[in-house]
N, C-alpha and C. Protein backbone atom coordinates (compact mmCIF):
# COMPACT_ATOMS: atom_id res chain seq x y z
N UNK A 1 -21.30 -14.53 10.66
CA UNK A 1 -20.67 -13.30 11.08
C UNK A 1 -20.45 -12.40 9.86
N UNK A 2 -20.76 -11.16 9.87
CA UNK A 2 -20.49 -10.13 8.56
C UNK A 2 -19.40 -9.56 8.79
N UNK A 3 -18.84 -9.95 7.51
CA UNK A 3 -17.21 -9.01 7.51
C UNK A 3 -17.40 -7.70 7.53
N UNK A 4 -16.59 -6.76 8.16
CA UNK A 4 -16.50 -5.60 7.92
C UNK A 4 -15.55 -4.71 7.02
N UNK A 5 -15.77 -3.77 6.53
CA UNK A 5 -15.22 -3.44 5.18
C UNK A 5 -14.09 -2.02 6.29
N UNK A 6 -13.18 -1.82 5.60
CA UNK A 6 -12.37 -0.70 5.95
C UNK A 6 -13.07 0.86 6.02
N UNK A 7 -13.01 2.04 7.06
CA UNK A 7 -13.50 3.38 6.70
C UNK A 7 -13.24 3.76 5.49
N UNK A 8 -14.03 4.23 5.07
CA UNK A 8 -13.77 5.13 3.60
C UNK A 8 -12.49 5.95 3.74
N UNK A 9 -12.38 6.70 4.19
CA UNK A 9 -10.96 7.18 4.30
C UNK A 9 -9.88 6.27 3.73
N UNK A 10 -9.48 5.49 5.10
CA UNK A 10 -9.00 4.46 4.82
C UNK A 10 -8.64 3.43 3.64
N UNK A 11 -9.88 3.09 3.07
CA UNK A 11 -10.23 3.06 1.54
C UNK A 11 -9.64 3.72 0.45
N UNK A 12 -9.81 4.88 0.62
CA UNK A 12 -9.54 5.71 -0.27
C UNK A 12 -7.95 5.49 -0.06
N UNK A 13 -7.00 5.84 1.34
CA UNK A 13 -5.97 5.74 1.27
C UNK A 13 -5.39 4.81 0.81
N UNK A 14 -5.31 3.38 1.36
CA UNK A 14 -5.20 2.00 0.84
C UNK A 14 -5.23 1.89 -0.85
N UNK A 15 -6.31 2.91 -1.67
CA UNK A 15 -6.32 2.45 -2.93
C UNK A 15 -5.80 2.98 -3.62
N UNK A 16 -5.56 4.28 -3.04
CA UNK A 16 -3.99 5.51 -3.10
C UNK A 16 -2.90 4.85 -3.72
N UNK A 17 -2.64 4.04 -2.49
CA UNK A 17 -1.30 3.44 -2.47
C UNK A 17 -1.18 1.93 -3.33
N UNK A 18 -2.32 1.27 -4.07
CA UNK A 18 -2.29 0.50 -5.12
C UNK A 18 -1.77 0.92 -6.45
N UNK A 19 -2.58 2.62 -6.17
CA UNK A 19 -2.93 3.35 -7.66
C UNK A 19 -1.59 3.39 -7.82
N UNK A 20 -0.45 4.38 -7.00
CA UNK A 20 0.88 4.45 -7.17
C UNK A 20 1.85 3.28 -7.23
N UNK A 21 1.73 2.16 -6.38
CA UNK A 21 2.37 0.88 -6.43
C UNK A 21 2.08 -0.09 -8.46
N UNK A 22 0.85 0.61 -8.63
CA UNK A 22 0.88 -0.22 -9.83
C UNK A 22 1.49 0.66 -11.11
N UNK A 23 1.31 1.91 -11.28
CA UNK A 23 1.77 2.87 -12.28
C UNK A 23 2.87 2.65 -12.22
N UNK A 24 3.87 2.57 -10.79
CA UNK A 24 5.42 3.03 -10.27
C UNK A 24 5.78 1.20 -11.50
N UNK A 25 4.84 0.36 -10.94
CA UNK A 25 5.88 -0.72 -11.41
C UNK A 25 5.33 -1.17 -12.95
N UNK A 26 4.55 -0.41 -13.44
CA UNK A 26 4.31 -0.17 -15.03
C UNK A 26 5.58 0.48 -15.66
N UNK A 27 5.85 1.67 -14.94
CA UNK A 27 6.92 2.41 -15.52
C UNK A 27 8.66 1.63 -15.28
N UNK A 28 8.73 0.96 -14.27
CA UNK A 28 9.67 0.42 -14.15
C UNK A 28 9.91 -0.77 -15.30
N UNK A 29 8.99 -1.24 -16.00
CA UNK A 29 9.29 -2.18 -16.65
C UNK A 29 9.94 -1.56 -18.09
N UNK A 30 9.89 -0.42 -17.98
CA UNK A 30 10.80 0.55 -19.08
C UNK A 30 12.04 0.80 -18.74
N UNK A 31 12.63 0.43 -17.74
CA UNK A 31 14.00 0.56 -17.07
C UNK A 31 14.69 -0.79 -17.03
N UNK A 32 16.18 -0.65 -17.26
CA UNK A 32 16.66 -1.95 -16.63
C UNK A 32 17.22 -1.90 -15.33
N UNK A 33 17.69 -0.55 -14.50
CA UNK A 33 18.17 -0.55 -13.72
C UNK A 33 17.38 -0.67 -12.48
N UNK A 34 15.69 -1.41 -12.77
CA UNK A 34 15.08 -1.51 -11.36
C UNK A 34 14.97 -2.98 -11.68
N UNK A 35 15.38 -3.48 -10.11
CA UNK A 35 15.88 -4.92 -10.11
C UNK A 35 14.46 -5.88 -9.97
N UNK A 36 14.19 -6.74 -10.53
CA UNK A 36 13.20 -7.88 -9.85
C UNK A 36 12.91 -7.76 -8.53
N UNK A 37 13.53 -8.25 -7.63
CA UNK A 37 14.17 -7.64 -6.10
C UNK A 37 13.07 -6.82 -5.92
N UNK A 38 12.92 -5.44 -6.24
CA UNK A 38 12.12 -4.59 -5.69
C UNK A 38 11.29 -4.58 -6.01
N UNK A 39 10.57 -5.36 -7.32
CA UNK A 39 8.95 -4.87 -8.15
C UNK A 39 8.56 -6.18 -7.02
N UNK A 40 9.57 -7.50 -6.92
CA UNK A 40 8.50 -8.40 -5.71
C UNK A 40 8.33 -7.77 -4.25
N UNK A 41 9.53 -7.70 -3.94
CA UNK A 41 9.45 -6.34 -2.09
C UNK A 41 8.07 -5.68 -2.53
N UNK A 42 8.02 -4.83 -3.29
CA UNK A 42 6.86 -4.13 -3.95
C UNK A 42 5.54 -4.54 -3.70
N UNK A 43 5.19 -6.05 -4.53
CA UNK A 43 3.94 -6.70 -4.91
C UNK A 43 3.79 -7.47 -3.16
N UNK A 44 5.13 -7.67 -2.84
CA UNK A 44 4.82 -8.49 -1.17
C UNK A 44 4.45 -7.70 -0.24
N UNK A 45 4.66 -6.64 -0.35
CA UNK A 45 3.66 -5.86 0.76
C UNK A 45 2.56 -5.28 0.33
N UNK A 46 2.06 -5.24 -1.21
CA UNK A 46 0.77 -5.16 -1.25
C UNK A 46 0.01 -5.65 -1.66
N UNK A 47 0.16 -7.30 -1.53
CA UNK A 47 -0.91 -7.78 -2.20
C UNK A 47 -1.84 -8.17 -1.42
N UNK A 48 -1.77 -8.22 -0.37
CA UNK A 48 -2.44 -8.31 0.89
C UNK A 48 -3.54 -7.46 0.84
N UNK A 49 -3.29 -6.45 0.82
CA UNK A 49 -4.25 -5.28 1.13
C UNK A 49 -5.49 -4.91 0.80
N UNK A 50 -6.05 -5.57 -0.32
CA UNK A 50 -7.19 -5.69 -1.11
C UNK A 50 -8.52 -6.78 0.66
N UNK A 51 -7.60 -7.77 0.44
CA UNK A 51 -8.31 -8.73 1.15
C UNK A 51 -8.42 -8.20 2.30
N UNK A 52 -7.36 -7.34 3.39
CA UNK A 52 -7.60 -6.83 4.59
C UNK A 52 -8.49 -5.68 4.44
N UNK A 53 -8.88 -4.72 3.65
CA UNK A 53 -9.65 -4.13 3.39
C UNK A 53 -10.99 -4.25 3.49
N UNK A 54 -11.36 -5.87 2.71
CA UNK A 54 -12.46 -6.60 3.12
C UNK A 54 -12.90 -7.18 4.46
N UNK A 55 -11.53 -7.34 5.26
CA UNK A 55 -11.70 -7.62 6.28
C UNK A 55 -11.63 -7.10 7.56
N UNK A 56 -12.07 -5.99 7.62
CA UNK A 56 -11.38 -4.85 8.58
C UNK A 56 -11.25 -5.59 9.87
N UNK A 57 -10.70 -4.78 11.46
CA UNK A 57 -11.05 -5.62 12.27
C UNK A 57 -10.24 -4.58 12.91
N UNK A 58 -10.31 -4.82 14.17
CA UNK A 58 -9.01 -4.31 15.12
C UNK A 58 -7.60 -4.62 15.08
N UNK A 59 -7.01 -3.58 15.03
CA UNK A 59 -5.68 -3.90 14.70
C UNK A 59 -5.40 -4.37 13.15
N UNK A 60 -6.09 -3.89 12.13
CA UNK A 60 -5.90 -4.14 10.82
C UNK A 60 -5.18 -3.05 10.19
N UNK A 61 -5.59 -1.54 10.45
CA UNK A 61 -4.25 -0.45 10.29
C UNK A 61 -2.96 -1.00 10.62
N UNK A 62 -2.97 -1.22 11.70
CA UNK A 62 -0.91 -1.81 12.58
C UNK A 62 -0.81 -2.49 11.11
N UNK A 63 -1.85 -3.60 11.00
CA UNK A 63 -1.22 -4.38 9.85
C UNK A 63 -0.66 -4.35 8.66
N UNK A 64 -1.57 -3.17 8.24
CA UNK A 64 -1.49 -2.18 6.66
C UNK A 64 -0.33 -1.59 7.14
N UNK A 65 0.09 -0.78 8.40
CA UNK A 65 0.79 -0.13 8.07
C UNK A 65 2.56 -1.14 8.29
N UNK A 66 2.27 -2.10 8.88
CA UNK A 66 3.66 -3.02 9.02
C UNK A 66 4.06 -3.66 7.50
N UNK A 67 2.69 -3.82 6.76
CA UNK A 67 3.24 -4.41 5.18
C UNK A 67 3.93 -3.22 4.62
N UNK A 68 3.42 -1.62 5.11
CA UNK A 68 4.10 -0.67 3.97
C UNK A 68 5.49 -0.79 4.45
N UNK A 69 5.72 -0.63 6.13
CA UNK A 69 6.52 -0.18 6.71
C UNK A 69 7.78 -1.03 6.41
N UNK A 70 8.08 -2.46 6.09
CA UNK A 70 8.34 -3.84 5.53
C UNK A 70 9.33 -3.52 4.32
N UNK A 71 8.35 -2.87 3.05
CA UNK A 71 8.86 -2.52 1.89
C UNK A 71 9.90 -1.17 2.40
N UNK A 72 9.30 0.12 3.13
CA UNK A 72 10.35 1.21 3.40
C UNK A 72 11.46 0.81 4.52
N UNK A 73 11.61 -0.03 4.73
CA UNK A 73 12.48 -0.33 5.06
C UNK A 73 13.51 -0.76 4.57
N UNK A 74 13.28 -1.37 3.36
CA UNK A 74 14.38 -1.98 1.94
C UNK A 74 14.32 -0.95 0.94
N UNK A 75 13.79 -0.37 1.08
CA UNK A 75 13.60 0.37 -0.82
C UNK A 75 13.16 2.36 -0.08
N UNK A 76 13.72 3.49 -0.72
CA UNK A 76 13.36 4.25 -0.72
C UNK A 76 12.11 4.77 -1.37
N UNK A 77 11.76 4.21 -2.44
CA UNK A 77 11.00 4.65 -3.16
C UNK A 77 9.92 3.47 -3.95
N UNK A 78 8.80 3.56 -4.05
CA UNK A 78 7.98 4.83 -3.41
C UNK A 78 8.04 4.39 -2.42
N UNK A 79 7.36 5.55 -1.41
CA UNK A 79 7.37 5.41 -0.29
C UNK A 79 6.06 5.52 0.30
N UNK A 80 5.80 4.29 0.54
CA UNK A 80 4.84 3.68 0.79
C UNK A 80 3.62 4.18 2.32
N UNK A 81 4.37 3.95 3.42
CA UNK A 81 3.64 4.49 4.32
C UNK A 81 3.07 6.26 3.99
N UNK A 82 4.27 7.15 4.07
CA UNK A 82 4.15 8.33 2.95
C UNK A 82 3.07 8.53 2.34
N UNK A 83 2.61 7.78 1.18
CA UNK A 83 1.89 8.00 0.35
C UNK A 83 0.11 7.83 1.56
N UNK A 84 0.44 6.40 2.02
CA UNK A 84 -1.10 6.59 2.55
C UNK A 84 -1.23 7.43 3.65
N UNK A 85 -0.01 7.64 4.39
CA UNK A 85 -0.60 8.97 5.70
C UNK A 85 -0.90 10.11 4.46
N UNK A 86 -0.37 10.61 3.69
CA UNK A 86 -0.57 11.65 2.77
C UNK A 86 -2.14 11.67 2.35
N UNK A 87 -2.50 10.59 1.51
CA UNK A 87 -3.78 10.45 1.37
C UNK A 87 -4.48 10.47 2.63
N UNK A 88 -4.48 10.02 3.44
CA UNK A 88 -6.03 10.23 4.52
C UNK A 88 -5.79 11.51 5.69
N UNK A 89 -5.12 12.18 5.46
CA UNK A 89 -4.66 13.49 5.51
C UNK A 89 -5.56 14.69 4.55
N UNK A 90 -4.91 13.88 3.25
CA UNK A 90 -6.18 14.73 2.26
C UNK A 90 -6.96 14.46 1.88
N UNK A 91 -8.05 13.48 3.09
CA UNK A 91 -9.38 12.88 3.08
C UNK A 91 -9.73 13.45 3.99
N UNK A 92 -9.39 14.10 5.21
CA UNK A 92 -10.14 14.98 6.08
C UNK A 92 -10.13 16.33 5.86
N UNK A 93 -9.25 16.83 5.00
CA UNK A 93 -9.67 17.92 4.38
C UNK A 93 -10.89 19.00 3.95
């Protein structure tokens, strides 16, 4: 059976939201006031996402978007779902 890969869009959004998830917690490691706590909340809803990407399927968005939705639910910032409706927004552009 051949895996199927995510729409480009999609793609693009998904890698959006790596690009910012990894800078955000580069810069945090210059702070003390951002807790452990949130850089893992952080890494637990996206580490997934690489591999579902590879694996597209039905019902694999719900999924992407329940890992972002997971983290905004504990943490304001970043804001995760946000960022990828934003991006594939400004992929149909």
């Amino acid at each position: 059976m051949m895996r199927r890969m995510a729409p480009e869009p999609t793609l693009r959004a998904a890698l959006r939201v790596l690009y910012v998830a990894s800078y955000t917690t580069r810069n945090w490691t210059l702070h003390e006031e951002v807790s452990r706590r949130q850089v893992n909340d952080l890494w637990e809803a996206i580490h997934e996402i690489p591999d579902l990407l590879c694996r597209w399927h039905d019902g694999a968005e719900r999924e992407l978007l329940m890992y972002l939705d997971e983290y905004n639910h504990k943490w304001p910032s970043p804001h995760l779902r946000g960022i990828y409706e934003q991006a594939l927004e400004d992929s149909a552009i």
